[in-house]
Protein backbone atom coordinates (compact mmCIF):
# COMPACT_ATOMS: atom_id res chain seq x y z
CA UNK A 1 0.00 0.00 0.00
CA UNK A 2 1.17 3.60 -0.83
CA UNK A 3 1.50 5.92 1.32
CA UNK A 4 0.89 8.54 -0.50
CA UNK A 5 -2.86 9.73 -0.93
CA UNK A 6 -2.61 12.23 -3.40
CA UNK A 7 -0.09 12.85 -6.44
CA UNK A 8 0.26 15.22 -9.17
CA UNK A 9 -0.16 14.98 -13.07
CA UNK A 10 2.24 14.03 -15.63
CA UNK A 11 3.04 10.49 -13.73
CA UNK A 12 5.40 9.94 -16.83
CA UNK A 13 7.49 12.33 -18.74
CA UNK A 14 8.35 12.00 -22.72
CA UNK A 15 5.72 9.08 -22.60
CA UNK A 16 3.52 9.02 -25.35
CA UNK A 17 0.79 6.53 -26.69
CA UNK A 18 0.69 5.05 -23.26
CA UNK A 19 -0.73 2.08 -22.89
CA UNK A 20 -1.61 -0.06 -19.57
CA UNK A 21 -2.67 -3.40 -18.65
CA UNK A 22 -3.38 -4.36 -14.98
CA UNK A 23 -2.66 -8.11 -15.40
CA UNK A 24 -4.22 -10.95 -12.71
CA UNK A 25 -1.77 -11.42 -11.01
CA UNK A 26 -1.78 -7.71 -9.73
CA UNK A 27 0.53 -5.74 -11.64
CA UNK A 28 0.69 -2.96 -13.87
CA UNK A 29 2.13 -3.00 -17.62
CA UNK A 30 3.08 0.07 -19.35
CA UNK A 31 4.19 0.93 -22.60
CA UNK A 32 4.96 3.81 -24.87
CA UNK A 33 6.52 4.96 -27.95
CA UNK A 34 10.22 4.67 -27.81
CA UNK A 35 10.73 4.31 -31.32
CA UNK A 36 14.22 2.41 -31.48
CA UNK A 37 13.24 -0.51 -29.17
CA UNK A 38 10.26 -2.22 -27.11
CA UNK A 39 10.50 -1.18 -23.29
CA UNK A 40 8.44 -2.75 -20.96
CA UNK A 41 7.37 -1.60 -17.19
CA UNK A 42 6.19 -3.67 -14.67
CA UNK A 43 4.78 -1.53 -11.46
CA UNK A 44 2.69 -2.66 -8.54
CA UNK A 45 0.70 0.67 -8.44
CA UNK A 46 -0.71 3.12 -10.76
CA UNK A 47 0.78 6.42 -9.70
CA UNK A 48 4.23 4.54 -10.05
CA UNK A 49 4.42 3.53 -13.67
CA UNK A 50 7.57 5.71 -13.75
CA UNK A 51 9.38 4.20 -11.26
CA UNK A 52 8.48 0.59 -12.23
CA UNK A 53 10.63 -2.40 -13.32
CA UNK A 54 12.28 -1.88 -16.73
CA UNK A 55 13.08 -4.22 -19.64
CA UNK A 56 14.21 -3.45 -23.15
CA UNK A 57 12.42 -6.89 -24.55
CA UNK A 58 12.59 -6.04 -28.39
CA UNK A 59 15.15 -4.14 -30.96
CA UNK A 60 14.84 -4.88 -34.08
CA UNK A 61 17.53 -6.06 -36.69
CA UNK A 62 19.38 -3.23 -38.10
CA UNK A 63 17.99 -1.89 -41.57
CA UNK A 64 14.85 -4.24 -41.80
CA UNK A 65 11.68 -3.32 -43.24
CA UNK A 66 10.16 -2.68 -39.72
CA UNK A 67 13.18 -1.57 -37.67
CA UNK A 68 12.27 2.11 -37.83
CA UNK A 69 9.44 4.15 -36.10
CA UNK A 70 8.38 1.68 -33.24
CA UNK A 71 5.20 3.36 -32.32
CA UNK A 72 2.39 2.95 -29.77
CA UNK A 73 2.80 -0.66 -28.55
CA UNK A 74 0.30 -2.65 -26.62
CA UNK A 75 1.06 -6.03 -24.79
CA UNK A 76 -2.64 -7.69 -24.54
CA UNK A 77 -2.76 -11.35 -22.68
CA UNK A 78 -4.52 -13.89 -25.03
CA UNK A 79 -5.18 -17.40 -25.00
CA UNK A 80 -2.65 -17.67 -21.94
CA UNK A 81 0.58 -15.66 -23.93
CA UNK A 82 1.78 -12.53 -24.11
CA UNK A 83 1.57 -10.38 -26.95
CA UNK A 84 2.93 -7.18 -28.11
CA UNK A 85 1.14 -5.32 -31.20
CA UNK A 86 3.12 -2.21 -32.52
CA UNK A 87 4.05 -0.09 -35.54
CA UNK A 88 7.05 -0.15 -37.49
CA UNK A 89 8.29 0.98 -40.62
CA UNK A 90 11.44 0.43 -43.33
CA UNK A 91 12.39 4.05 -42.47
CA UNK A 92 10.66 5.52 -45.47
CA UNK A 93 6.80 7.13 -45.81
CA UNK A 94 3.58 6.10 -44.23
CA UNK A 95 3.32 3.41 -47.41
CA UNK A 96 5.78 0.96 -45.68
CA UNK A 97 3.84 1.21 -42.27
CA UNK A 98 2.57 -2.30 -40.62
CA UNK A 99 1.79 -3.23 -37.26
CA UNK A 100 3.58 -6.21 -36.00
CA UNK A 101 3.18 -8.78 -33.65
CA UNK A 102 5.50 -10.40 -30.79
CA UNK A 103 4.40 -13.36 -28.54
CA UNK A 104 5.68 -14.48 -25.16
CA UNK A 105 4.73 -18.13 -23.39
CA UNK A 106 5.89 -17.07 -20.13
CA UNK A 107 3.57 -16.24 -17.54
CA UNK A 108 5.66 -13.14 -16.32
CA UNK A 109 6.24 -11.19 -19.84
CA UNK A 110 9.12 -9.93 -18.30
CA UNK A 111 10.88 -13.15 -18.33
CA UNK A 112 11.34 -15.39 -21.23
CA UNK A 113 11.85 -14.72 -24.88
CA UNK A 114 9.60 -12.73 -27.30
CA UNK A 115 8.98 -14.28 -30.73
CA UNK A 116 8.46 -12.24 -33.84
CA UNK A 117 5.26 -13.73 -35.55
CA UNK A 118 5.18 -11.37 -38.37
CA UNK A 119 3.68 -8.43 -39.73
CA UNK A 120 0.02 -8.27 -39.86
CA UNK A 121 -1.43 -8.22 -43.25
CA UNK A 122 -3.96 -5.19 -43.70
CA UNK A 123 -5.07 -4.19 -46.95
CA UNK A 124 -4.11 -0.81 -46.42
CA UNK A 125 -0.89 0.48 -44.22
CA UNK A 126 -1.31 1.52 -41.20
CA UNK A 127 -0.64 2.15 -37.06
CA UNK A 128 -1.95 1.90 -33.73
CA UNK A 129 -3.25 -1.65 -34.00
CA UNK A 130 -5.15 -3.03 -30.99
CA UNK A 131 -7.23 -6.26 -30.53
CA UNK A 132 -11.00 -6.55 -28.88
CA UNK A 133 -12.34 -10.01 -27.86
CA UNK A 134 -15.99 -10.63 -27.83
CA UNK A 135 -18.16 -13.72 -27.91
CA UNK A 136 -14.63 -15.80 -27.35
CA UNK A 137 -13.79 -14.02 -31.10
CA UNK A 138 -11.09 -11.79 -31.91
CA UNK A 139 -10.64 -8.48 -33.49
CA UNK A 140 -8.28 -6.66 -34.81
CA UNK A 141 -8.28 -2.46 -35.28
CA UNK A 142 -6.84 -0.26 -36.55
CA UNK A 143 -6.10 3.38 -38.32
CA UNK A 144 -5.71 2.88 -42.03
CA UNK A 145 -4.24 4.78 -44.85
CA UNK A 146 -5.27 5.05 -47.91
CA UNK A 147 -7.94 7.61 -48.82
CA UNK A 148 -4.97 10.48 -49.52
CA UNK A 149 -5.69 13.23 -49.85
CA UNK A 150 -9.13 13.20 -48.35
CA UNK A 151 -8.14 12.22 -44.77
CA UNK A 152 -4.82 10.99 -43.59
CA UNK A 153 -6.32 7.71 -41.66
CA UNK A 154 -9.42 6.27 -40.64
CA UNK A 155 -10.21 3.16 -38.30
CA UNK A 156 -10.71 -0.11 -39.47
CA UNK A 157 -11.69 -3.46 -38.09
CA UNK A 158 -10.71 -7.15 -39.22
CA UNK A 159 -11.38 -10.62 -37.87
CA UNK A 160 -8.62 -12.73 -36.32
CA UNK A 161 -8.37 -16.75 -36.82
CA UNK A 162 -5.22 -16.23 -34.03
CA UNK A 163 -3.32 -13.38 -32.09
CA UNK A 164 -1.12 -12.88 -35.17
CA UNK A 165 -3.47 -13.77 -38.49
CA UNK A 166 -6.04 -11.71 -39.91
CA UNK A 167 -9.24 -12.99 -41.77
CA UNK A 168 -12.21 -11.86 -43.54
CA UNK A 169 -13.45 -8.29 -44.34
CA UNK A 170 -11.56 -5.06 -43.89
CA UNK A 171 -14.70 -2.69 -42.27
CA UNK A 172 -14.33 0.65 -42.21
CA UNK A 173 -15.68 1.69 -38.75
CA UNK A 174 -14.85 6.09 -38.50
CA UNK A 175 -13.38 8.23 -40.81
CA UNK A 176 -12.43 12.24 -39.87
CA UNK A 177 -15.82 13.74 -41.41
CA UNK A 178 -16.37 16.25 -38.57
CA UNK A 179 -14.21 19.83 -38.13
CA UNK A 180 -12.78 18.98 -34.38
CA UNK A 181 -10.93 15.91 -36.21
CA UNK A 182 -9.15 17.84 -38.68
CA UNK A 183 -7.36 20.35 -36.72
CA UNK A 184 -3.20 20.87 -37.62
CA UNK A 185 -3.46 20.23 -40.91
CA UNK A 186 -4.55 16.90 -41.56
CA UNK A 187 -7.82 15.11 -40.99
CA UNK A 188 -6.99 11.99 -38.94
CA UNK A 189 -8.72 9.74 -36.86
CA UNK A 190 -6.29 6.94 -35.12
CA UNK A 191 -5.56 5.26 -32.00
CA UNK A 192 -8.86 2.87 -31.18
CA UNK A 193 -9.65 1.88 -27.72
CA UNK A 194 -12.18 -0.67 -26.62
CA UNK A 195 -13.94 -0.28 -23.70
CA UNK A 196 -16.73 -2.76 -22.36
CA UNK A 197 -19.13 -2.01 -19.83
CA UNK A 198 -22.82 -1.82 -19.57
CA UNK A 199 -24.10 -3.74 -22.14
CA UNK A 200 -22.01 -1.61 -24.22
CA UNK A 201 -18.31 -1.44 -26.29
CA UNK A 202 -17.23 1.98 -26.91
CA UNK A 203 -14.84 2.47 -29.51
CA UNK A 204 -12.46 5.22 -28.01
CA UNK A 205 -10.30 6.77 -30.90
CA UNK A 206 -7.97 9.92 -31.52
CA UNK A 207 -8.47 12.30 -33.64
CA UNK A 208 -6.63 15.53 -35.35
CA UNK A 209 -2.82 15.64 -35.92
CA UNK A 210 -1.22 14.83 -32.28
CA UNK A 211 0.92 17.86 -32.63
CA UNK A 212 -2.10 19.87 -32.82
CA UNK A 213 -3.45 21.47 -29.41
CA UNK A 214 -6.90 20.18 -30.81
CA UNK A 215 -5.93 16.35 -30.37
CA UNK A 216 -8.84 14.86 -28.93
CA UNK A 217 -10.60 11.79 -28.36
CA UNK A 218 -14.00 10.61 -29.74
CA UNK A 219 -16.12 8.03 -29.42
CA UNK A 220 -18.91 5.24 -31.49
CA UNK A 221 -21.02 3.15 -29.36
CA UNK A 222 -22.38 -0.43 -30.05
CA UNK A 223 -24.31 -3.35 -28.27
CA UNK A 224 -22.81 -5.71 -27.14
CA UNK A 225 -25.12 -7.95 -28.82
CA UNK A 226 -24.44 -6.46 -32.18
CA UNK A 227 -22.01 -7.26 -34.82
CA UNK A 228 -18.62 -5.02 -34.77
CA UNK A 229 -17.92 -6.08 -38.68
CA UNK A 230 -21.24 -4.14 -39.14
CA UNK A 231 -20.03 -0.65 -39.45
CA UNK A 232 -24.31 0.74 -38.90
CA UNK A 233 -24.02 -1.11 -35.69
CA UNK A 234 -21.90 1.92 -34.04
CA UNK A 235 -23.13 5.08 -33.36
CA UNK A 236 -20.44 8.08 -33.80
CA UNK A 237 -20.66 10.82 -31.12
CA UNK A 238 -20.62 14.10 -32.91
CA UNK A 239 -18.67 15.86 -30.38
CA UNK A 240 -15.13 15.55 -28.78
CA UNK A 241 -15.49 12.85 -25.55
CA UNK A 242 -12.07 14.14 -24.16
CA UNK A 243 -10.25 17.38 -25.07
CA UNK A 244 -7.64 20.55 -24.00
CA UNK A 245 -8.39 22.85 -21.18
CA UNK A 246 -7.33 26.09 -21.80
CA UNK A 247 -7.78 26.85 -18.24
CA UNK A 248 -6.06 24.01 -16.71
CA UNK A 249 -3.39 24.67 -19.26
CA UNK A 250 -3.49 20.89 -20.13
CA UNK A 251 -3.41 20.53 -24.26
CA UNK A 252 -3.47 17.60 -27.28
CA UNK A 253 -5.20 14.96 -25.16
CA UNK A 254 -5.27 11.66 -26.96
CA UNK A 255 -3.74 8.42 -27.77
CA UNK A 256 -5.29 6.74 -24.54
CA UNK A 257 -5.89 3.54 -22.62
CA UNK A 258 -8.14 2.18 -20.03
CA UNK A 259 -7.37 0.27 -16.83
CA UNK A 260 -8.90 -0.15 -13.06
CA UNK A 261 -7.71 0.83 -9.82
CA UNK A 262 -5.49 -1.74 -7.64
CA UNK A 263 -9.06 -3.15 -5.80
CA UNK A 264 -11.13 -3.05 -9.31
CA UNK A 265 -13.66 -0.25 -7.99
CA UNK A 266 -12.14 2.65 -9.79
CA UNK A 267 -12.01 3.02 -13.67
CA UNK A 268 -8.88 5.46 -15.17
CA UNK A 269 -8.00 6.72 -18.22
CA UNK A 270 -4.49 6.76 -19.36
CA UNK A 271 -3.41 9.36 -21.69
CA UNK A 272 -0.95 11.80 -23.28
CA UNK A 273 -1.14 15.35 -23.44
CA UNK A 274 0.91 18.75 -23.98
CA UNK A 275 1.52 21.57 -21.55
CA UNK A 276 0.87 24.18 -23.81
CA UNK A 277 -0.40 24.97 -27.45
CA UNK A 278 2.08 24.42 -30.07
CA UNK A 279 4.53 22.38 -27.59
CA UNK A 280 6.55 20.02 -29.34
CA UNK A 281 5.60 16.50 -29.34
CA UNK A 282 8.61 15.77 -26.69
CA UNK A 283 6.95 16.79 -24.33
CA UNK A 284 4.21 14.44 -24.98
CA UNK A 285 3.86 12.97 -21.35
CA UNK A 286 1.57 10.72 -19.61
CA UNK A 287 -1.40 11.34 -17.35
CA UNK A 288 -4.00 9.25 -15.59
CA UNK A 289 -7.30 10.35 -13.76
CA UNK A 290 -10.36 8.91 -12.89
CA UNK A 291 -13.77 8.73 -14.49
CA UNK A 292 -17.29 8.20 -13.86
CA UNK A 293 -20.47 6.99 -15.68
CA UNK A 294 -23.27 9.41 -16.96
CA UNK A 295 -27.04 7.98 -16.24
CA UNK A 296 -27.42 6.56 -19.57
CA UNK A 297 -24.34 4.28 -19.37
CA UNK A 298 -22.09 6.36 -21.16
CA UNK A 299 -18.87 7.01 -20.02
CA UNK A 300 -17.98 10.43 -18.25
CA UNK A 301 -14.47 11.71 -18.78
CA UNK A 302 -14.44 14.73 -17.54
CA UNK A 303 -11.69 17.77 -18.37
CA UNK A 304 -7.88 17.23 -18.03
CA UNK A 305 -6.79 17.84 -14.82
CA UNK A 306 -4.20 20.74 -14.61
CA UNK A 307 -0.72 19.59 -13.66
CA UNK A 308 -1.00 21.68 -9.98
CA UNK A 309 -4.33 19.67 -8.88
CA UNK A 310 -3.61 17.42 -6.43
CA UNK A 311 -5.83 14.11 -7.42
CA UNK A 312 -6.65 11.12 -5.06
CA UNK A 313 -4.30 7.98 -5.32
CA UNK A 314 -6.21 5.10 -7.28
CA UNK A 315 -8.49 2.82 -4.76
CA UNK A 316 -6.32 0.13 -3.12
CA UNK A 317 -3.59 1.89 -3.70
């Protein structure tokens, strides 16, 4: 148990695309763009990401056609493995842009080796890949390329016959169509989320240029009962679900996760952000706060916290 009951946002400097995974067996796994290699923490609380257990479990070989721009991994626990999903690219353009896949059989994906099982095989290029199970099937998403020069990227979904093989249909699920996701310069929507709860998946995704103060998150909405390869079976939210505070001085929010507090009660976000307009993308650096749930089973995510606001340590904590 901490100590501490209250800390202070960023929790994790030059962190961006953060992702987190409270595991079973009561620890916290965070990732982030480090672009030359794979590093993954291991923490027992929340608030402590930073100061966590560190391992560099993946650098690619030098000069291979997806040993340049590691971006936005996520390690995801399926079937009893590890795996990794991130982006890489031969060093050139968006064209050469995949997301690939690592597995690990040991319980502790700190320990053992991790096995490259290949590049996944989407129709268009693409980034930010993440994976959804429901009804014991799995999903893959992910933001596409591919519709130059009307929108830089749009999300997609895909079955899976395994963690590492797609199948089937390539859906497109949300393009940028609406003015607060096409802010600095392009018109992007990237980054998908799942989150299940209520009866309900939302579909959390970025959108706007993540250099832009604008970078925000939005939202679709399905039934659980419906089918995700269905693209009428989400409903898009027309507004932002997360953005900037100009009065907190917290800007660019986006590029998020989802996890729970130490004794399950407490649902967090996980996100990056800027601490001013125009800041460069260094200083992209992650921050975590609670949220709630709005009477019609929506989530509530409030407004960014400003970095002087003392916030409550996670439950169990």
């Amino acid at each position: 148990m901490s100590q501490r009951t209250t800390f202070f946002n960023p929790i994790a400097a030059s962190s961006a695309d953060p992702w987190v995974f409270k595991h079973t067996d009561g620890c916290y796994y965070f990732m982030s763009t480090r672009s030359k290699g794979l590093e993954l923490t291991q923490s027992s609380t929340l608030t402590g990401l930073a100061e966590g257990r560190k391992k560099l479990i993946w650098s690619p070989e030098p000069g291979g056609s997806y040993s340049y721009n590691l971006w936005a991994p996520e390690i995801h626990h399926l079937d009893n493995k590890w795996y990794i999903y991130y982006t890489a690219n031969d060093g050139g353009g968006d064209e050469s842009r995949r997301i690939c896949v690592l597995e690990n059989e040991q319980s502790d994906p700190m320990e053992g080796e991790w096995v490259w099982k290949g590049a996944l095989q989407t129709p268009v290029p693409g980034l930010d890949g993440t994976v959804m199970r429901l009804r014991n099937e799995l999903y893959f998403l992910y933001a596409g390329y591919g519709h130059f020069p009307e929108y830089g990227s749009a999300v997609y979904i895909m079955r899976m016959s395994d963690p590492w093989t797609l199948a089937g249909e390539h859906r497109l699920l949300t393009a940028p169509t609406l003015s607060w996701e096409k802010q600095g310069g392009m018109a992007i929507n990237e980054g998908p989320v799942i989150l299940q709860r209520n009866g309900r998946i939302f579909l959390v995704y970025s959108a706007s240029t993540t250099w832009s103060e604008d970078y925000a998150l939005g939202m679709l909405t399905m039934s659980e009962a419906s089918d995700p390869m269905e693209p009428l079976s989400w409903e898009k939210s027309m507004l932002p679900v997360f953005c900037k505070s100009v009065e907190n001085g917290i800007y660019a929010t986006g590029h998020n996760s989802f996890t729970r507090s130490p004794d399950n009660r407490e649902d967090w976000i996980v996100y990056h952000a800027l601490p001013a307009a125009g800041a460069d993308v260094a200083l992209r650096a992650t921050r975590i706060q609670k949220f709630g749930w709005k009477p019609d089973g929506t989530p509530d995510f409030g407004v960014p916290y400003s970095d002087t606001h003392a916030l409550t340590v996670p439950s169990g904590e």
